[in-house]
Protein backbone atom coordinates (compact mmCIF):
# COMPACT_ATOMS: atom_id res chain seq x y z
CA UNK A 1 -46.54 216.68 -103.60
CA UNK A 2 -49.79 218.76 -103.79
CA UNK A 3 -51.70 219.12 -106.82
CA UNK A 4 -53.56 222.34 -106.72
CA UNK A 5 -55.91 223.44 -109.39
CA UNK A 6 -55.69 227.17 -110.58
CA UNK A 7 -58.65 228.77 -112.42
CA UNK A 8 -59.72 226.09 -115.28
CA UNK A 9 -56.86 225.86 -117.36
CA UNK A 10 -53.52 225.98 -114.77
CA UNK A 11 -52.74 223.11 -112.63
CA UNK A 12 -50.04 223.84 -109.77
CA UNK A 13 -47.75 221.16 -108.24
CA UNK A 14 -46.37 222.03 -104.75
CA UNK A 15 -43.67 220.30 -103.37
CA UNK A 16 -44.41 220.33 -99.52
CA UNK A 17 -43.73 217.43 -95.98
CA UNK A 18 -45.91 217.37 -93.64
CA UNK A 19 -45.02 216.88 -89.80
CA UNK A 20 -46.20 213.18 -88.68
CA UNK A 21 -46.46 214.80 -85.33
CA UNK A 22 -48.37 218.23 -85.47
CA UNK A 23 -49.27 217.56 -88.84
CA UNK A 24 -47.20 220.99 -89.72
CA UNK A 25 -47.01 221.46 -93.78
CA UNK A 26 -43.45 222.64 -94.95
CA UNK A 27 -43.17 224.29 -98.60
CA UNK A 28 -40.31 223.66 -100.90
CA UNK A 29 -39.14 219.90 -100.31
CA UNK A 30 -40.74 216.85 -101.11
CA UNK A 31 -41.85 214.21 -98.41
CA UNK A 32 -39.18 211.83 -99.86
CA UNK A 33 -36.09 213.91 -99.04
CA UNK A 34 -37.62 215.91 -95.50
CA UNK A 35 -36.67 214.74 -92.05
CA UNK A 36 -38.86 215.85 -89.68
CA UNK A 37 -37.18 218.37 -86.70
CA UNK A 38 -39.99 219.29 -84.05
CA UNK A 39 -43.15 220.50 -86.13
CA UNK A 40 -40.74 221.62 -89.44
CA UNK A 41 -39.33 219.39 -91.84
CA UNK A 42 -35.74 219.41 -93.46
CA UNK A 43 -33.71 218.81 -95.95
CA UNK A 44 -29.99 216.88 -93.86
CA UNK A 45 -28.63 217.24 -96.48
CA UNK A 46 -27.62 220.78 -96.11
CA UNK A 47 -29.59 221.19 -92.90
CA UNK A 48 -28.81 219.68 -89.02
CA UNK A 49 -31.19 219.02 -86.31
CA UNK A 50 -29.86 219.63 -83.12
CA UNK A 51 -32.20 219.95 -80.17
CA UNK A 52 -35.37 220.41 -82.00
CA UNK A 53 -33.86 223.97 -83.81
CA UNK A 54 -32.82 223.67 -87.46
CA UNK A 55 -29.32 224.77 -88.60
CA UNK A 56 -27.63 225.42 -91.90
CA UNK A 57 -24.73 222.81 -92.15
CA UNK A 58 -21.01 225.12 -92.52
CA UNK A 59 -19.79 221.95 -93.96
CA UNK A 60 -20.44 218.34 -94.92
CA UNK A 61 -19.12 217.30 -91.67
CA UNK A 62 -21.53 219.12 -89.12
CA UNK A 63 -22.31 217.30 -86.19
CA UNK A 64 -24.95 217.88 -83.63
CA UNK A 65 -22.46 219.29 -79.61
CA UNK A 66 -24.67 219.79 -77.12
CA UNK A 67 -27.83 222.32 -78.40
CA UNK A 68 -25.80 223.46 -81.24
CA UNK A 69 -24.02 222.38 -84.14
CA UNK A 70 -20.42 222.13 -85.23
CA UNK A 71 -18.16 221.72 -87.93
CA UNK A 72 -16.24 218.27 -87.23
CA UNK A 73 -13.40 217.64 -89.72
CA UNK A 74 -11.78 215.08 -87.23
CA UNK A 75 -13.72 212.82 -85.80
CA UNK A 76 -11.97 211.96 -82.80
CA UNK A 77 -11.84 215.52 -82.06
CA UNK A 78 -14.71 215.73 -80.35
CA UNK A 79 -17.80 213.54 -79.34
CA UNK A 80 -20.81 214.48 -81.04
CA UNK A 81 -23.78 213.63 -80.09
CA UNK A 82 -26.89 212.71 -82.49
CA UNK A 83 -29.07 214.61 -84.05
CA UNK A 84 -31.74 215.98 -81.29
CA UNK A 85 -35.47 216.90 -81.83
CA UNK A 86 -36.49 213.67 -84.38
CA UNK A 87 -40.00 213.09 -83.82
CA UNK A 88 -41.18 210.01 -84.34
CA UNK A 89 -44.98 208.73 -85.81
CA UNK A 90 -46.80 205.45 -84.73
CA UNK A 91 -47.76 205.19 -88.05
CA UNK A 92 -43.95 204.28 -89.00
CA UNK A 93 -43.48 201.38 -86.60
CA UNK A 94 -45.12 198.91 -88.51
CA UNK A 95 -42.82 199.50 -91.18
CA UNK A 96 -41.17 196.22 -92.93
CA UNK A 97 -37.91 195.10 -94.39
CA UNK A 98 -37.98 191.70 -95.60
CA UNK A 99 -39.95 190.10 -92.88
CA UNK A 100 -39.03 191.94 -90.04
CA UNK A 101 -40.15 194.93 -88.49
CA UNK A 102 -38.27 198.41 -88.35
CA UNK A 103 -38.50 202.00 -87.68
CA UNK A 104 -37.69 204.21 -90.81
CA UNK A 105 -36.80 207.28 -88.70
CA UNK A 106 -33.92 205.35 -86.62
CA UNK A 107 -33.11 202.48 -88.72
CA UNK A 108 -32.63 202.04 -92.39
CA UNK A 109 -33.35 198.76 -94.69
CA UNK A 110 -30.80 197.48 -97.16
CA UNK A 111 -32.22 195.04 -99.67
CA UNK A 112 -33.70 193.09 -96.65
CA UNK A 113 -31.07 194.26 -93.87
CA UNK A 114 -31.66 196.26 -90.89
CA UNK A 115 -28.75 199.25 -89.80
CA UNK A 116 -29.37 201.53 -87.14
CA UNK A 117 -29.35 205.06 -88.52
CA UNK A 118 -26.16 207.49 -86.86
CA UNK A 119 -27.52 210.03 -88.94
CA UNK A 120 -29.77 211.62 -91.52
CA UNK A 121 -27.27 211.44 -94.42
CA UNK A 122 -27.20 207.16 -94.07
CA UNK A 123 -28.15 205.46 -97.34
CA UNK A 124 -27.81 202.07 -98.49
CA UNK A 125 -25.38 200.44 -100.90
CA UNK A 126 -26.82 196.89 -101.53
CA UNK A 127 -26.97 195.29 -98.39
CA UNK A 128 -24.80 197.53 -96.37
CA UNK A 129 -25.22 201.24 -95.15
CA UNK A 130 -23.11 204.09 -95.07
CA UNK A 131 -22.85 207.80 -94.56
CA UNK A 132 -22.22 210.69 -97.29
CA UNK A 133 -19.76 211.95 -94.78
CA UNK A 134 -17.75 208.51 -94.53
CA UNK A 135 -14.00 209.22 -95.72
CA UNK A 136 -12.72 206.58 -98.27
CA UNK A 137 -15.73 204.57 -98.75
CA UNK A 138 -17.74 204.49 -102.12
CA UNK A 139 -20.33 203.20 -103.54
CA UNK A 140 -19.74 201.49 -107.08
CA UNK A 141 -23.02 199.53 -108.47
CA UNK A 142 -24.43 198.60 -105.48
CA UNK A 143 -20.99 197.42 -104.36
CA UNK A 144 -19.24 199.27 -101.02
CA UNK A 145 -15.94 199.51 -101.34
CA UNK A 146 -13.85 200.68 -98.31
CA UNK A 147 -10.40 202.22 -97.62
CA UNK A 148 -9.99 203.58 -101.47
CA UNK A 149 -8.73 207.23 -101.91
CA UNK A 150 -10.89 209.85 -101.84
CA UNK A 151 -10.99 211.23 -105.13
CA UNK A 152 -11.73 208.13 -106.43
CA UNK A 153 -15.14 207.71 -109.09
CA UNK A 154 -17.41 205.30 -110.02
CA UNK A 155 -17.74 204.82 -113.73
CA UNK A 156 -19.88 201.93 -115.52
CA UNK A 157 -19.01 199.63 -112.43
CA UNK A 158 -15.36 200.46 -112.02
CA UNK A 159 -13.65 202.46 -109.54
CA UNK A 160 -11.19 204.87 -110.94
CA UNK A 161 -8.12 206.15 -108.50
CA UNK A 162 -6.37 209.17 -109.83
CA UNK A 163 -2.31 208.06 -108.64
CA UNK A 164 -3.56 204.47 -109.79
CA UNK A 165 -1.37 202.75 -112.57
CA UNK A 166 -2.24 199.49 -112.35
CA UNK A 167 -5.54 197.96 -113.22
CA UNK A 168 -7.13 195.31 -111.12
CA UNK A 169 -10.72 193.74 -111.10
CA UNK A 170 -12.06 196.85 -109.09
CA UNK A 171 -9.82 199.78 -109.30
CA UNK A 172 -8.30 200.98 -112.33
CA UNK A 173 -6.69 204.22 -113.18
CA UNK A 174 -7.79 208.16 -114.04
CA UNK A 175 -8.47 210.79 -116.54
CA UNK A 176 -6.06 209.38 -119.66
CA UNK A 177 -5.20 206.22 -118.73
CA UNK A 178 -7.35 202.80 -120.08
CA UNK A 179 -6.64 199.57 -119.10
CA UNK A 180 -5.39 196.41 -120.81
CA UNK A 181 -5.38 193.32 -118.86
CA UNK A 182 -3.85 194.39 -115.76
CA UNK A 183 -1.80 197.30 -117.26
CA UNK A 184 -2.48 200.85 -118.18
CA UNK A 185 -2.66 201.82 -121.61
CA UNK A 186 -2.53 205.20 -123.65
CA UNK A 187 -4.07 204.47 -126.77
CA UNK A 188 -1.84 207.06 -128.05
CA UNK A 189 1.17 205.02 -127.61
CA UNK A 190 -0.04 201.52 -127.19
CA UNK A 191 -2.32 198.67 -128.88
CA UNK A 192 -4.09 196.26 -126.58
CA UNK A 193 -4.69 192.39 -128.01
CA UNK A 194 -6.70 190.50 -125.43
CA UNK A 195 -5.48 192.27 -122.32
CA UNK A 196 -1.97 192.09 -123.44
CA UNK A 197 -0.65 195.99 -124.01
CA UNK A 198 1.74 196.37 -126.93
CA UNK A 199 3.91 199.48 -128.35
CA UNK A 200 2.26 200.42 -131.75
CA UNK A 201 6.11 200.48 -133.02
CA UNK A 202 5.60 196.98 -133.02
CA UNK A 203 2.74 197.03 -135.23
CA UNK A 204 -1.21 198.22 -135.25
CA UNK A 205 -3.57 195.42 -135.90
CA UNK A 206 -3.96 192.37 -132.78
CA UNK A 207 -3.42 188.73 -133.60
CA UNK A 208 -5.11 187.04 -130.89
CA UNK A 209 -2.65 188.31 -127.69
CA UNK A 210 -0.02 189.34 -130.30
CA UNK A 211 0.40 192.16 -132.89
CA UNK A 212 1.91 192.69 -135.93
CA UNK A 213 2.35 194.98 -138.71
CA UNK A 214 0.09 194.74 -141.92
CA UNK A 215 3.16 196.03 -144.08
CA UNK A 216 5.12 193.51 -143.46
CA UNK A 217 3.87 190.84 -145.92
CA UNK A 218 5.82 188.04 -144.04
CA UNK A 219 4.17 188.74 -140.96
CA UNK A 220 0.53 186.54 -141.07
CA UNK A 221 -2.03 185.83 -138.42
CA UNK A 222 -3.48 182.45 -137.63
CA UNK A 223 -6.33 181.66 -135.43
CA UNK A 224 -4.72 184.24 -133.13
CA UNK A 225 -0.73 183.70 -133.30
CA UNK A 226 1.72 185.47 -135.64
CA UNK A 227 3.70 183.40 -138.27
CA UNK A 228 5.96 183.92 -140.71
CA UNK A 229 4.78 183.41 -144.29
CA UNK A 230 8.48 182.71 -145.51
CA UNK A 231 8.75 179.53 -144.34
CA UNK A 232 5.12 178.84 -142.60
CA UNK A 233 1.89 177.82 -143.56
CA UNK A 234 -1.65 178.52 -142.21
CA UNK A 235 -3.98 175.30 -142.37
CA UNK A 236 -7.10 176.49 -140.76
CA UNK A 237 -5.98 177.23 -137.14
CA UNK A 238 -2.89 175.44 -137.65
CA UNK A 239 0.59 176.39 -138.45
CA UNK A 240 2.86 174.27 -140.23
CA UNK A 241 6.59 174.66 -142.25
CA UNK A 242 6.31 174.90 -145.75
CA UNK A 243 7.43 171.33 -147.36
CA UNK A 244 7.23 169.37 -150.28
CA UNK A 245 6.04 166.88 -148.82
CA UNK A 246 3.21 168.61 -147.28
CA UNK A 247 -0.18 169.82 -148.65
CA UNK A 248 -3.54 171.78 -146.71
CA UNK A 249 -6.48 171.45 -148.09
CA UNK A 250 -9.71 173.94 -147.08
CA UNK A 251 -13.08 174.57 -147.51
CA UNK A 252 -15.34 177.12 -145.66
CA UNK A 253 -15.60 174.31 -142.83
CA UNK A 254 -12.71 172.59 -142.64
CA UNK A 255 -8.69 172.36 -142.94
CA UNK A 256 -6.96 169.05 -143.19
CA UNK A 257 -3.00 168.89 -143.46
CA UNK A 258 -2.23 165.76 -145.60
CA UNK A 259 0.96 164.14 -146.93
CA UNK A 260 1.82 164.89 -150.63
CA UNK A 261 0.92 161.77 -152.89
CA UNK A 262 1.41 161.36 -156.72
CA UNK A 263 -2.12 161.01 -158.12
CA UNK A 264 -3.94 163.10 -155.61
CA UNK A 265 -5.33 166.63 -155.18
CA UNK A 266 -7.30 168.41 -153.18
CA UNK A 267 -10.80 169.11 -153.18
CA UNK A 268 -12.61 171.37 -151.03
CA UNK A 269 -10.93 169.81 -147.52
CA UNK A 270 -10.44 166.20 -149.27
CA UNK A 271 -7.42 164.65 -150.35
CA UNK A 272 -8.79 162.71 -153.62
CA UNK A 273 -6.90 159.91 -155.61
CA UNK A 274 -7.28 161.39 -159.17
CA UNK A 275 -8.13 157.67 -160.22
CA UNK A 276 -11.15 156.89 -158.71
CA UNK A 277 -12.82 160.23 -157.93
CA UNK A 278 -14.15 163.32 -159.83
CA UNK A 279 -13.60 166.82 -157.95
CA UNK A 280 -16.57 169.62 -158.73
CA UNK A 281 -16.60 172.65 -157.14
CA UNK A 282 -15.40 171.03 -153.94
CA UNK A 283 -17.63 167.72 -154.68
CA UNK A 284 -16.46 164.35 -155.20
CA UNK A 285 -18.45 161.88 -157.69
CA UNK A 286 -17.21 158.78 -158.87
CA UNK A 287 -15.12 158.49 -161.86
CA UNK A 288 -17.47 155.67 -163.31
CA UNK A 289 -19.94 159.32 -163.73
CA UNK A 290 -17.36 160.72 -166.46
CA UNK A 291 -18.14 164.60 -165.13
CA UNK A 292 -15.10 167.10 -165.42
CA UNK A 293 -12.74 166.78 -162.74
CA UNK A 294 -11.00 170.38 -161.75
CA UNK A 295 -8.91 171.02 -159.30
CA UNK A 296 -8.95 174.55 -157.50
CA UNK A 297 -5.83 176.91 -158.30
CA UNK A 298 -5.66 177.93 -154.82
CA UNK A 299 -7.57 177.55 -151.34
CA UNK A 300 -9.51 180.71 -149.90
CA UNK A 301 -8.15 182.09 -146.89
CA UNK A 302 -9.11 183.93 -143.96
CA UNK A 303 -9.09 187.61 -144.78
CA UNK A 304 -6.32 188.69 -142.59
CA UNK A 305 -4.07 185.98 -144.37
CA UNK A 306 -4.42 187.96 -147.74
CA UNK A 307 -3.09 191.27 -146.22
CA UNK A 308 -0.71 192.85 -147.78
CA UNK A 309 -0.34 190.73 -151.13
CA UNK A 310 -3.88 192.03 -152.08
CA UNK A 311 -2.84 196.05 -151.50
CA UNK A 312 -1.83 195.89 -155.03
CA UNK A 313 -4.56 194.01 -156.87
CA UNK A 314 -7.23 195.29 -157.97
CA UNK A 315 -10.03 193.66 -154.99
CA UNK A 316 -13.29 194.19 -153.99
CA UNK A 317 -15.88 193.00 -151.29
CA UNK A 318 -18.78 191.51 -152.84
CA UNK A 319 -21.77 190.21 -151.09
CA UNK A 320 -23.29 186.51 -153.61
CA UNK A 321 -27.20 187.57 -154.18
CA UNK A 322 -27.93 185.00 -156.35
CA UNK A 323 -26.50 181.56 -158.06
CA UNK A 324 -27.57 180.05 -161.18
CA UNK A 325 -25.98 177.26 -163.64
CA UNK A 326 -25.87 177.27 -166.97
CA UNK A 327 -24.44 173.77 -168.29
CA UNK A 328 -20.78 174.38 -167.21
CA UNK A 329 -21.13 177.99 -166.50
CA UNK A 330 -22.14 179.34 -162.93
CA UNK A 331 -23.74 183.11 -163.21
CA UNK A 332 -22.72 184.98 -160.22
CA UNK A 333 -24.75 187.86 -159.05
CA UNK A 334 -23.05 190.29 -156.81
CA UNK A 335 -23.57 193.48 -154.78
CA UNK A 336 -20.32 195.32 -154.34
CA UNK A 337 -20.18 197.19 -151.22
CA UNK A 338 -16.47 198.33 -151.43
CA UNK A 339 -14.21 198.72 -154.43
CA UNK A 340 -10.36 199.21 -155.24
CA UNK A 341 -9.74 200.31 -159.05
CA UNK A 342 -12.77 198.05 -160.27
CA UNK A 343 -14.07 200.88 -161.97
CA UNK A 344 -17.84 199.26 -162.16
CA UNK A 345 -20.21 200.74 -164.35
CA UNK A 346 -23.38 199.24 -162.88
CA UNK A 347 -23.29 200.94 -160.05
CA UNK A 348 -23.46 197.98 -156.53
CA UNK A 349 -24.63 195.30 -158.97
CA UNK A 350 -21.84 193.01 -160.58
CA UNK A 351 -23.36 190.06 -163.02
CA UNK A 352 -20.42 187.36 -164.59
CA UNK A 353 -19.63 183.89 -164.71
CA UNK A 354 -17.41 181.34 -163.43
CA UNK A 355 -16.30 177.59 -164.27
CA UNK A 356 -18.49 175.54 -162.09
CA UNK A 357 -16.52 172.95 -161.44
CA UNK A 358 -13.20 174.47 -161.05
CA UNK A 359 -14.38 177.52 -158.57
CA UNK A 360 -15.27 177.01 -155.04
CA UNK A 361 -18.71 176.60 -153.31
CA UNK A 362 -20.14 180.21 -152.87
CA UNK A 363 -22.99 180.61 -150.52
CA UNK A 364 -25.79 183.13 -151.31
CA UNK A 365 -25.71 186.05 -148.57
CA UNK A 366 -22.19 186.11 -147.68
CA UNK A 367 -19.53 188.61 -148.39
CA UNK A 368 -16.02 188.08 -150.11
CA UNK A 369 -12.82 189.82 -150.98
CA UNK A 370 -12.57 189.34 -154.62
CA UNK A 371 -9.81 190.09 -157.16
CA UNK A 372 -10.58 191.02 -160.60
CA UNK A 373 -7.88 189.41 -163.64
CA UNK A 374 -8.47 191.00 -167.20
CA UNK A 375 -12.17 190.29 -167.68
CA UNK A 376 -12.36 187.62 -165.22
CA UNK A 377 -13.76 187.34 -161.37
CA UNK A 378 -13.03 185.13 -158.65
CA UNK A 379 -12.97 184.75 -154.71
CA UNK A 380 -9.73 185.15 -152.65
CA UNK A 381 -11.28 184.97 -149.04
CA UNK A 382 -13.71 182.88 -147.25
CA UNK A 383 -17.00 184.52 -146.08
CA UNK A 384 -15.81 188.15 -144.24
CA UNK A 385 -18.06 188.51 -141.35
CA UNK A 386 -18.80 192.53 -141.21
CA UNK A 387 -18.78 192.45 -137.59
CA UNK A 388 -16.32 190.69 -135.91
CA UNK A 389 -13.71 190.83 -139.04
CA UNK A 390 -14.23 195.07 -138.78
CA UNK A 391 -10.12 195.02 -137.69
CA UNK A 392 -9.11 193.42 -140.88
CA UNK A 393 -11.61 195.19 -142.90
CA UNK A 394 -9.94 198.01 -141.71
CA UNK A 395 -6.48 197.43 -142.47
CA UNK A 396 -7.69 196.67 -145.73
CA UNK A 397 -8.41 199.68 -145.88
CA UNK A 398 -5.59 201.05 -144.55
CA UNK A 399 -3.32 199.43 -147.19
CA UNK A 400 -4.93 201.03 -149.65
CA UNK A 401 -4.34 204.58 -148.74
């Protein structure tokens, strides 16, 4: 490029090669892109050098026959020849790649490998070379990939065939199709759970590899398997049959499964004989300290485990700003950032209280599905994480409209 300066105010750039052998200035392409033929310079890519006389390619395909050139669909229908009249400079021989020496204008360097140029249209794809002109080779992120059809694209990595309708590590298929796992997918008719396509007549929300339907309030997820809530039970990431002589108790950490006794109950994940221990807000204290001993009406769950009982309640998601305790009382501070019939009149900001003892451990910055009883508040779900919980958050939603 030439920077030429125009009165005081105008500054022209030129694009322009220059000859390495006569030293011959060409206007209109930049040294980066020119081939030198004789004294001019080119562009191959829609120009041929044959015999030191520059000719407009006809067609991708033109190869150098003799002095002339020629359009050569099939290439074992003739024997071209390469390009003539390539001039070549001293100053190029000293040219490196990697550590070893090479000539630019006959050879090409690939991330530290030498190929001997056939043509002006070679480039490099990592570590190997190829040709514009090659049939059913491409070039996918620095990756060349060989004997694939030629209307086949590079997107983000991934080579897309057209005909294709199975998906594989490299190839996958065209235009409407996604893939899932190994299969293709319309999203229009399908729902795909950790590579595993399903029909959406089965259901619209993934479980893991599975899928269910939200409206179906027997259907449950747990730690990525369906279950049914008739006669199962989620404990943390296991499921169990409902029995008598079975109880789970949870806390935001942990799930135990423990055998019923007489005397006991749980308390935050702890199974506590009602004798010797004191149970507040998920804390056990001896019973020699004479505090109030409550027991938790029922366990949070995971957010997706609530779904569909909830549709009808009157829920919210609120996000604990602040704690404080007042003798027996805990104050609650909340920000509400969704609502279903709550009908708040403090705009985000929701103030109560709830029995210390006898509500579970709350921890300040994280968000909850609440349900609101008469006058009172308190927590159905353990902490909703906004990102990765988004699907049930969404058919949350969905139940409610």
């Amino acid at each position: 490029m030439l920077k030429i300066f125009v009165s005081g105010a105008v500054t022209l750039f030129v694009w322009l090669a220059i000859s390495p052998v006569q030293g011959k200035m060409t206007w209109g392409i930049g040294q980066q892109a020119a081939y030198c033929c004789g004294s001019n310079a080119y562009n191959p890519l829609n120009e041929i050098c044959c015999d030191k006389k520059i000719f407009t390619r006809p067609s991708a395909e033109t190869k150098c026959c003799g002095k002339g050139a020629i359009k050569n669909r099939d290439p074992q229908s003739h024997a071209p020849s390469r390009s003539h009249g390539l001039q070549f400079s001293s100053s190029l021989l000293g040219s490196k790649c990697d550590s070893n020496s090479f000539n630019p204008q006959i050879q090409i360097c690939c991330s530290g490998k030498i190929h001997q140029k056939s043509s002006e249209l070679i480039k490099c794809c990592g570590e190997d070379a190829y040709s514009f002109t090659d049939r059913n080779v491409l070039c996918c992120n620095g990756i060349l990939h060989k004997s694939v059809p030629e209307d086949s694209e590079c997107v983000g990595g991934v080579i897309y065939i057209k005909e294709n309708s199975i998906c594989h590590l490299s190839t996958r298929p065209r235009v409407d199709k996604h893939c899932c796992g190994k299969q293709a997918f319309d999203p229009r008719k399908h729902i795909c759970c950790n590579g595993h396509r399903h029909l959406k007549t089965r259901g619209t929300f993934c479980c893991g590899s599975e899928v269910f339907a939200h409206y179906d309030k027997f259907s449950k997820c747990c730690s990525g398997h369906v279950y049914n809530a008739n006669t199962t039970e989620c404990c943390g990431s296991t499921i169990f049959e409902k029995k008598k002589s079975q109880i789970c108790c949870s806390s935001t950490s942990e799930a135990v499964i423990y055998k019923k006794k007489d005397g006991h109950r749980c308390c935050g994940h702890h199974y506590y004989n009602t004798s010797l221990w004191n149970c507040c807000a998920e804390h056990l204290k001896p019973m020699s300290l004479k505090q109030n001993d409550r027991q938790l009406k029922e366990r949070l769950k995971p957010l997706m485990e609530l779904i569909p009982q909830v549709c009808e309640q009157k829920v919210f998601l609120g996000k604990v700003e602040s704690q404080t305790l007042v003798e027996t009382h805990r104050y609650v501070l909340l920000q509400v950032l969704w609502e279903k019939h709550l009908n708040s009149t403090d705009g985000p900001w929701l103030q109560f209280h709830v029995d210390h003892c006898g509500s579970p451990v709350l921890e300040n910055g994280m968000t909850y599905l609440w349900e609101k009883v008469n006058d009172d508040y308190k927590p159905l779900s353990l902490p909703v994480d906004l990102a990765s919980d988004v699907p049930h958050l969404y058919g949350l939603l969905k139940c409610f409209s």
